[in-house]
Protein backbone atom coordinates (compact mmCIF):
# COMPACT_ATOMS: atom_id res chain seq x y z
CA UNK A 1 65.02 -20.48 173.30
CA UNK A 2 61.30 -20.41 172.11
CA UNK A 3 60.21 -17.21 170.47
CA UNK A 4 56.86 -15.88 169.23
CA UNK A 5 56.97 -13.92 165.86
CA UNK A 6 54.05 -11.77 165.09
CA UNK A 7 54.28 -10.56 161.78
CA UNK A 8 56.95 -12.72 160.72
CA UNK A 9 56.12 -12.76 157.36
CA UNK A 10 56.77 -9.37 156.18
CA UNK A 11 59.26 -7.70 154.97
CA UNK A 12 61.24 -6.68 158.53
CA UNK A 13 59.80 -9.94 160.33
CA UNK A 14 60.77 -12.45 157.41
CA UNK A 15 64.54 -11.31 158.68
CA UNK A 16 63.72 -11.36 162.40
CA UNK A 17 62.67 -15.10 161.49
CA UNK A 18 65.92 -16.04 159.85
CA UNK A 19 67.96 -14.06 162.05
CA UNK A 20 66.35 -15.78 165.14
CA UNK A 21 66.48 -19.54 163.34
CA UNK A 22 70.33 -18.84 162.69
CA UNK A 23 70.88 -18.26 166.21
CA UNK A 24 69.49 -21.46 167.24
CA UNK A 25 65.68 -20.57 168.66
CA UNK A 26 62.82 -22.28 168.12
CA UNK A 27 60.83 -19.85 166.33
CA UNK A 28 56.63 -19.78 165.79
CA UNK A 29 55.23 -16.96 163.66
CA UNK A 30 51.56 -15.78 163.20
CA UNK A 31 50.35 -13.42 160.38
CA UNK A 32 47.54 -12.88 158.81
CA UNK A 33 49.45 -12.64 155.34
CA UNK A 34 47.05 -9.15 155.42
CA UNK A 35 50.20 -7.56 153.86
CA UNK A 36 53.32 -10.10 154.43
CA UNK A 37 53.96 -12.49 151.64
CA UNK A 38 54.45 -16.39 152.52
CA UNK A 39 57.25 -16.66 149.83
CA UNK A 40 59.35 -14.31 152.39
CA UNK A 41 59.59 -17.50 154.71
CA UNK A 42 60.67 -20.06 151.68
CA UNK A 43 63.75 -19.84 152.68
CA UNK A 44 63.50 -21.40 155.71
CA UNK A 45 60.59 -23.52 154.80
CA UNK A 46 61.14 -26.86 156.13
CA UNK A 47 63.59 -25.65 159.14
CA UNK A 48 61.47 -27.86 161.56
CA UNK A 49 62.56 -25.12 164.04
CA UNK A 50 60.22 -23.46 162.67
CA UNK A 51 56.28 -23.09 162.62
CA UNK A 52 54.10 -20.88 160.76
CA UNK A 53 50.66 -20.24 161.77
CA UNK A 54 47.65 -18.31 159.72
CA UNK A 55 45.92 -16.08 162.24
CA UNK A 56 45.60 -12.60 163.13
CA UNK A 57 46.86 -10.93 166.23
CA UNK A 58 43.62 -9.61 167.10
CA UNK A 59 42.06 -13.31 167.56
CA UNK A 60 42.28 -15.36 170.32
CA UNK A 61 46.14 -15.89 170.20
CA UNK A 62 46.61 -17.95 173.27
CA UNK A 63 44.38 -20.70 171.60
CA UNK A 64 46.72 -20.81 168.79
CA UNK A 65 50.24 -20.78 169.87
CA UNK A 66 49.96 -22.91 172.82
CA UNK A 67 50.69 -23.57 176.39
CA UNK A 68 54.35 -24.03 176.17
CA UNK A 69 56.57 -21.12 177.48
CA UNK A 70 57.95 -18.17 175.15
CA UNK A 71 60.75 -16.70 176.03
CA UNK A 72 60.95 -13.90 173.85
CA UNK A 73 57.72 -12.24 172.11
CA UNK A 74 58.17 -9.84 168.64
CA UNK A 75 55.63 -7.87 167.82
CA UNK A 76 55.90 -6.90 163.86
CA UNK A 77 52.30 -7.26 163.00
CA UNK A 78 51.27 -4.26 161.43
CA UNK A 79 50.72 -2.67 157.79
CA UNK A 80 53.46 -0.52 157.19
CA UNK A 81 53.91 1.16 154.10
CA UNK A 82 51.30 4.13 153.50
CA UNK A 83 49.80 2.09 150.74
CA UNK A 84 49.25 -0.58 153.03
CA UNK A 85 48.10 1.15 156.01
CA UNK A 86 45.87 3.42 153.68
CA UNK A 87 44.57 0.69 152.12
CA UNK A 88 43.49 -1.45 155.54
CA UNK A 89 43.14 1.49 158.22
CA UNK A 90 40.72 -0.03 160.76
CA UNK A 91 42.98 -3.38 160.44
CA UNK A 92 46.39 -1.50 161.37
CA UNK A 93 44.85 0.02 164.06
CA UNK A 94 43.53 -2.82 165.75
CA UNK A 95 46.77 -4.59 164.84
CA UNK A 96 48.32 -1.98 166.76
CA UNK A 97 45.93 -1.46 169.64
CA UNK A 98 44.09 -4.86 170.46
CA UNK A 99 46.90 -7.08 169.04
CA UNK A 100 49.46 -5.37 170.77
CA UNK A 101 47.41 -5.78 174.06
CA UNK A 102 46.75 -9.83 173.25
CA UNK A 103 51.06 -10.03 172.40
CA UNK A 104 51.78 -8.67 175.90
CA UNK A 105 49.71 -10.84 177.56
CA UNK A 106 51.07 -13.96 176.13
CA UNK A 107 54.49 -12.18 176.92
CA UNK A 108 53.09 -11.50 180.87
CA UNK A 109 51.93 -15.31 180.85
CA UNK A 110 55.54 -16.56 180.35
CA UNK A 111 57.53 -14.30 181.86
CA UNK A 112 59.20 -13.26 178.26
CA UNK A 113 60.66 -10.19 176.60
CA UNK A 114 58.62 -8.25 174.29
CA UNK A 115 60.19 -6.21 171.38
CA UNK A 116 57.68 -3.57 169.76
CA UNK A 117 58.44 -2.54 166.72
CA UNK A 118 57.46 0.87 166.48
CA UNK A 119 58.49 3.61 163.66
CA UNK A 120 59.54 6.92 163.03
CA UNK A 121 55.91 7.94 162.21
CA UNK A 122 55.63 8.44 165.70
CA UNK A 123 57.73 11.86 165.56
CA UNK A 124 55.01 12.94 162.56
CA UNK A 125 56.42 15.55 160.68
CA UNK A 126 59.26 16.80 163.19
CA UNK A 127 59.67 19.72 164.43
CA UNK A 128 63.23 18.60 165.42
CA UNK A 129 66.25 17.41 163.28
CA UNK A 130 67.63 14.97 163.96
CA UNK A 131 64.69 13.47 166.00
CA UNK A 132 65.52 11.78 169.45
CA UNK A 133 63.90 9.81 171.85
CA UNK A 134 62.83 12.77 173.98
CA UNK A 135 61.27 14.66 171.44
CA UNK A 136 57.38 13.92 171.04
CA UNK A 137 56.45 14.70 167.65
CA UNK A 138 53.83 16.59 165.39
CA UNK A 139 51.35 13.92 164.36
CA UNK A 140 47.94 15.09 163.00
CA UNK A 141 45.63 12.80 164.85
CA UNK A 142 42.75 12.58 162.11
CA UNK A 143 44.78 12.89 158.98
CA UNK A 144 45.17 9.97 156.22
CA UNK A 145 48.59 9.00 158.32
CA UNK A 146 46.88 8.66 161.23
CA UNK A 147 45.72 5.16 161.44
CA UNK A 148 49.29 4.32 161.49
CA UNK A 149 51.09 6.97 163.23
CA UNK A 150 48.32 7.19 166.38
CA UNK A 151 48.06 3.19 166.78
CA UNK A 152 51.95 3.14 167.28
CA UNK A 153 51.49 5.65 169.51
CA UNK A 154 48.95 4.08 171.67
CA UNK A 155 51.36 0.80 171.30
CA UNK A 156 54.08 2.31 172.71
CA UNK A 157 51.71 3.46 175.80
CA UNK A 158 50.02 0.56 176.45
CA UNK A 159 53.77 -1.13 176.64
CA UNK A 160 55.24 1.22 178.73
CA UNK A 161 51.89 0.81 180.92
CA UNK A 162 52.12 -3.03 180.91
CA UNK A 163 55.83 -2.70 182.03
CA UNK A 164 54.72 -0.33 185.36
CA UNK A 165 51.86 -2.13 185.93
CA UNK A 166 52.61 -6.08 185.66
CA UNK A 167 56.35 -5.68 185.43
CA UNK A 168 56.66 -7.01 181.69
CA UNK A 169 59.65 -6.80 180.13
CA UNK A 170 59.28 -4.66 177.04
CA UNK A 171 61.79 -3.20 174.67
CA UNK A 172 60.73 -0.30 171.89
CA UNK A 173 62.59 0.19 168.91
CA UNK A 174 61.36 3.23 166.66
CA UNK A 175 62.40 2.48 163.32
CA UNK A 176 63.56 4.69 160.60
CA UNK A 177 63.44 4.02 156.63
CA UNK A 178 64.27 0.64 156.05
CA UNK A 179 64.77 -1.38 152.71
CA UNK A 180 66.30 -4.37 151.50
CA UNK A 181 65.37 -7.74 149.52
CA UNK A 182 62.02 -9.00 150.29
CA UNK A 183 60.35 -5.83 150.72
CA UNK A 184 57.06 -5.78 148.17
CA UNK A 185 57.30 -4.10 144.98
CA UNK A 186 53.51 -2.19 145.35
CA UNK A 187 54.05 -1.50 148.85
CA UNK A 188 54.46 2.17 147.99
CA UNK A 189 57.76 2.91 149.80
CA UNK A 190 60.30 4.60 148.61
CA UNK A 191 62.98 2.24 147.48
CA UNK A 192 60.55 -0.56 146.36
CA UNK A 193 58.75 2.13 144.14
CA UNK A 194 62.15 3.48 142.67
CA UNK A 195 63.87 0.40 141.74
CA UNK A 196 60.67 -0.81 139.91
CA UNK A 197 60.07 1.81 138.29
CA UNK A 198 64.00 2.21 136.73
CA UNK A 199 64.22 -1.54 135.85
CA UNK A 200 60.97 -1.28 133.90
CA UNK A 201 61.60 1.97 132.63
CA UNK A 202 58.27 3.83 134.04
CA UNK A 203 59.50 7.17 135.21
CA UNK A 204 60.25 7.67 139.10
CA UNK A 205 57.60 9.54 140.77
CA UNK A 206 59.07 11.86 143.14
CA UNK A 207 56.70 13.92 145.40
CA UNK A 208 56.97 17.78 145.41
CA UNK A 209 60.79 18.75 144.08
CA UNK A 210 62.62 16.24 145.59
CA UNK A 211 64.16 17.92 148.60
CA UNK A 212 62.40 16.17 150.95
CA UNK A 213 65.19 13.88 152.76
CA UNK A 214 65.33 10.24 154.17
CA UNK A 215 68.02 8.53 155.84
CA UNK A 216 67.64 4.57 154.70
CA UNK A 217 69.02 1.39 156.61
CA UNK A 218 69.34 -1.70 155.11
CA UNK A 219 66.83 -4.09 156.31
CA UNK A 220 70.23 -6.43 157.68
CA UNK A 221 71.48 -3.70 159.73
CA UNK A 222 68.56 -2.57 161.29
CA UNK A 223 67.22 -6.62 161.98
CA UNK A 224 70.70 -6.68 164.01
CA UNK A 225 69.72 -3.41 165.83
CA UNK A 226 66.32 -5.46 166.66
CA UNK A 227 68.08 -8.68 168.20
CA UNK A 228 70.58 -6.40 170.47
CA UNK A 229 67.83 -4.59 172.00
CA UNK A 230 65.95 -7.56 172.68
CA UNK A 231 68.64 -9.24 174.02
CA UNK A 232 70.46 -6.65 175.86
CA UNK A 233 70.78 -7.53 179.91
CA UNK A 234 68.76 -4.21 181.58
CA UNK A 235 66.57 -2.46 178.84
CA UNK A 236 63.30 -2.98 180.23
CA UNK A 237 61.10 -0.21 179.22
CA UNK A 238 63.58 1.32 176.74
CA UNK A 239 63.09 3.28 173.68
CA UNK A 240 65.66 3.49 171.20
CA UNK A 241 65.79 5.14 167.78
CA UNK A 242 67.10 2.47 164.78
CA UNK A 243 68.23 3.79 161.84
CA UNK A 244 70.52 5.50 159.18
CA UNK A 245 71.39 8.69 160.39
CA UNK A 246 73.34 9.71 157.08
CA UNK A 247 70.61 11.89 154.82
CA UNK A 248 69.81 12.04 151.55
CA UNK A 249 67.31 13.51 149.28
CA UNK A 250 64.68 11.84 147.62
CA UNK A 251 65.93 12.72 144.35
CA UNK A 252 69.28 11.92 145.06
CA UNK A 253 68.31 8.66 145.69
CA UNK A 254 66.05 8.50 142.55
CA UNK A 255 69.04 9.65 140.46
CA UNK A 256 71.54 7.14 142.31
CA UNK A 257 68.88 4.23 141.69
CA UNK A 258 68.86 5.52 137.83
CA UNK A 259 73.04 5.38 137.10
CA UNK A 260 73.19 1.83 138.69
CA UNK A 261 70.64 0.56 136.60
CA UNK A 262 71.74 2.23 133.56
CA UNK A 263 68.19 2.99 132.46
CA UNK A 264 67.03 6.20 130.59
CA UNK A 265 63.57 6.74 133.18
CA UNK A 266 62.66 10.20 133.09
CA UNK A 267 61.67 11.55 136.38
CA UNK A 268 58.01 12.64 137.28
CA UNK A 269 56.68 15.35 139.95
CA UNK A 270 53.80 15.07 141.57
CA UNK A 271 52.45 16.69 144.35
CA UNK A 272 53.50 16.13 147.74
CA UNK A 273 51.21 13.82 149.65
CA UNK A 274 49.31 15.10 152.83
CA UNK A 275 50.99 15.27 155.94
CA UNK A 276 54.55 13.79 154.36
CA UNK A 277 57.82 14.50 156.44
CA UNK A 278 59.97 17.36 154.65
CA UNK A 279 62.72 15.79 157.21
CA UNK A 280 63.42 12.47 158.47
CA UNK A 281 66.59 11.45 160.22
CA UNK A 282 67.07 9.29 163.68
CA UNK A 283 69.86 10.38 166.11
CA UNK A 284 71.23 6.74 166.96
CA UNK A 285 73.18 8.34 169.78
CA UNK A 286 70.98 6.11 172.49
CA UNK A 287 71.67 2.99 170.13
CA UNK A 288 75.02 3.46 170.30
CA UNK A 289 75.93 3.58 174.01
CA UNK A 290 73.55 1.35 175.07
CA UNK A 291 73.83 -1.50 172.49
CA UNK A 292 76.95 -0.30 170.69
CA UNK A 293 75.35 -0.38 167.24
CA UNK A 294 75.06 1.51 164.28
CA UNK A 295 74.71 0.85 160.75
CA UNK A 296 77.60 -0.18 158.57
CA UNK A 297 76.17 -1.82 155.38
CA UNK A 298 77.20 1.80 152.54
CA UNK A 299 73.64 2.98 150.93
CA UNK A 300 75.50 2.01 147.06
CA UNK A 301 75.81 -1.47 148.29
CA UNK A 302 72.58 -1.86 149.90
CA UNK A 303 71.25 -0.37 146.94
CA UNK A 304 72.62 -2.75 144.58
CA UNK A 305 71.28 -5.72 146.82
CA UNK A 306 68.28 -4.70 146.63
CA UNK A 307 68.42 -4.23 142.39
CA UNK A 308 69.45 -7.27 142.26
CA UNK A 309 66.34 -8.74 144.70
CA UNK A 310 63.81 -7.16 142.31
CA UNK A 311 65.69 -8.41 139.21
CA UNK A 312 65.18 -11.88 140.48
CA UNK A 313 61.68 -11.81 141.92
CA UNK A 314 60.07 -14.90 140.55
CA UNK A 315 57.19 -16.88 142.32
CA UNK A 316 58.61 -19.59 145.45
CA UNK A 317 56.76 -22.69 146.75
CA UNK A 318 54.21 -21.46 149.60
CA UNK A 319 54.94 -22.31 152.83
CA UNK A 320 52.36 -24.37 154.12
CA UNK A 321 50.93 -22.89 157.27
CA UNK A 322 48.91 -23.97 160.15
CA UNK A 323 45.26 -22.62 159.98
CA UNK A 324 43.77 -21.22 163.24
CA UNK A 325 40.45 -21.55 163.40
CA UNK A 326 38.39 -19.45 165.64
C-alpha cells in the first residue's frame, strides 16, 4: 500500500510514519520542517520504503509526489502547539485551508482515503463536559487561538464538502492532548514544558491556579486510534473524538512530573492565557463502538517515557530529503 504523509515529520506524524512503515506500506512524506524536526524520522532513515520530501502543502504538491497511485492520504501538516501556531499564524492557516484543499485533491485523483487530523481546539473553550462529536463549540473567531482553531474548522468543512460533492473518502479524527517522545521541548505544550522545566530545575509555570484540567494520551495510543479510523471498512465522512478521557489538573500533573523526577522546582503562577480551556476532556464513546479503541498506555508510565525521551535528547544524523523545487 502507497501512502502520502503530510506532516510526517512532527511530533504525531513522525509516529504515523513508523507506524505505517511497520505495517508494510510504502510511505512518502512532505513537510516543510516549518515546525517538525528531521531527526524525528532518523529512525527510519534509510528504510528505502520510505521517502522524504522538503515542500510545503500549499505548493504545487502533485508536481512533487508523483503520478503513481496513493492509496491512503494523511494530512498532519499543521503548527500545533500555541507557540507554534502563534508564532507562524498566516502559515497554519493556509496549511489548514489551501493545503488541506491541494491533499484532497491528490486523494480525489487516486481514489484514496484521507485522514484529517483535526483537534480539540475545534470545541474552543466548551461549553459542554465531556465534549462530543455533536457539540459545536465556543471558538472566538478573531482571538490569538484563532488561526488555529478556525483553519481546523474550515478543514473539517471543506472535507466533509469534498466527500458530498466528489465522493472522497475522508475520515476526521479530533484529537485531544497528546504527548510522548519526540514531541519538541519549546513547543509550549504542556508536558514538553513541564518535564523541561523539572529536569533542569527552572520552576513549572502553571497558568492561573492550576485547576484548569486536561485529559493526556500518549502519542502511541492515540497514533493507533489514527490507523483504525483510517482503515476501518465504512467510515467515510466520520468524525470521531481521540483521546484520554481520564482528567487531571494541570497542577496535578506538574506535581506528578516533580516526584518522578525527584527535583526540588518550585512552582510558578502566571496568568492564564487568553481564551485557554478551563475544561478539556473527549467522550471516546464514538471511538469505542465504531473502532473498538480506547487508550490503555497508564498516564505514570507514559509519563516516565516521556522523562526518559527528554533525558536523552541529543542531536541525530539528518535525514536527507528530496528538495521540491517550485
Amino acid at each position: 500500500m502507497r501512502t502520502l504523509v503530510a506532516g510526517g515529520s512532527g511530533f504525531i506524524g513522525s509516529h504515523v510514519v513508523a507506524m505505517l512503515l511497520a505495517a508494510g506500506h510504502h510511505v512518502t512524506v512532505v513537510d516543510s520542517f516549518l515546525t517538525g524536526r528531521r531527526r524525528n524520522l532518523a529512525h527510519d532513515e534509510g528504510d528505502p520504503a520510505l521517502t522524504v520530501i522538503e515542500v510545503n502543502v500549499t505548493d504545487a504538491l502533485p508536481q512533487c509526489v508523483g503520478s503513481e497511485p496513493y492509496d491512503r492520504v494523511y494530512h498532519l501538516a499543521s503548527p500545533a502547539s500555541p507557540t507554534a501556531y502563534q508564532r507562524y499564524p498566516l502559515e497554519t492557516l493556509f496549511a489548514n485551508s489551501v493545503g488541506t484543499c491541494q491533499l484532497l485533491d491528490i486523494a480525489r485523483s487516486h481514489g484514496a482515503h484521507f485522514l484529517l487530523a483535526s483537534t480539540a481546539e475545534v470545541y474552543g473553550d466548551p461549553l459542554v463536559h465531556p465534549q462530543t462529536e455533536t457539540y459545536w463549540g465556543n471558538v472566538n473567531p478573531i482571538g490569538p487561538r484563532s488561526c488555529y482553531d478556525e483553519s481546523k474548522r474550515f478543514a473539517e468543512s471543506v472535507a466533509v464538502n469534498y466527500a458530498d460533492v466528489y465522493g472522497v473518502d475522508v475520515r476526521i479524527a479530533r484529537i485531544f492532548n497528546t504527548y510522548g517522545p519526540r514531541s519538541a521541548p519549546e513547543d509550549g505544550r504542556l508536558i514538553p514544558t513541564f518535564c523541561v522545566q523539572a529536569l533542569t530545575g527552572a520552576p513549572l509555570t502553571v497558568y492561573g491556579d492550576g485547576s484548569q484540567t486536561r485529559s493526556l494520551c500518549y502519542v502511541t495510543d492515540l497514533v493507533r486510534g489514527l490507523g483504525a479510523l483510517m482503515e476501518a471498512d465504512g467510515l467515510a465522512g466520520q468524525v470521531v473524538n481521540l483521546g484520554n478521557p481520564t482528567e487531571s489538573t494541570v497542577l496535578a500533573i506538574a506535581e506528578e512530573i516533580l516526584t518522578m523526577t525527584g527535583r526540588r522546582s518550585t512552582i510558578e503562577y502566571r496568568p492564564l492565557p487568553v481564551d485557554d480551556p478551563a475544561r478539556r476532556r473527549p467522550d471516546i464513546g464514538k471511538a469505542r463502538q465504531l473502532l473498538g479503541w480506547e487508550p490503555t498506555v497508564k498516564q505514570a508510565d507514559g509519563l516516565l517515557q516521556t522523562l526518559a525521551f527528554f533525558r536523552d535528547d541529543m542531536d541525530h544524523p539528518t535525514i536527507p530529503t528530496v528538495s521540491c523545487q517550485q
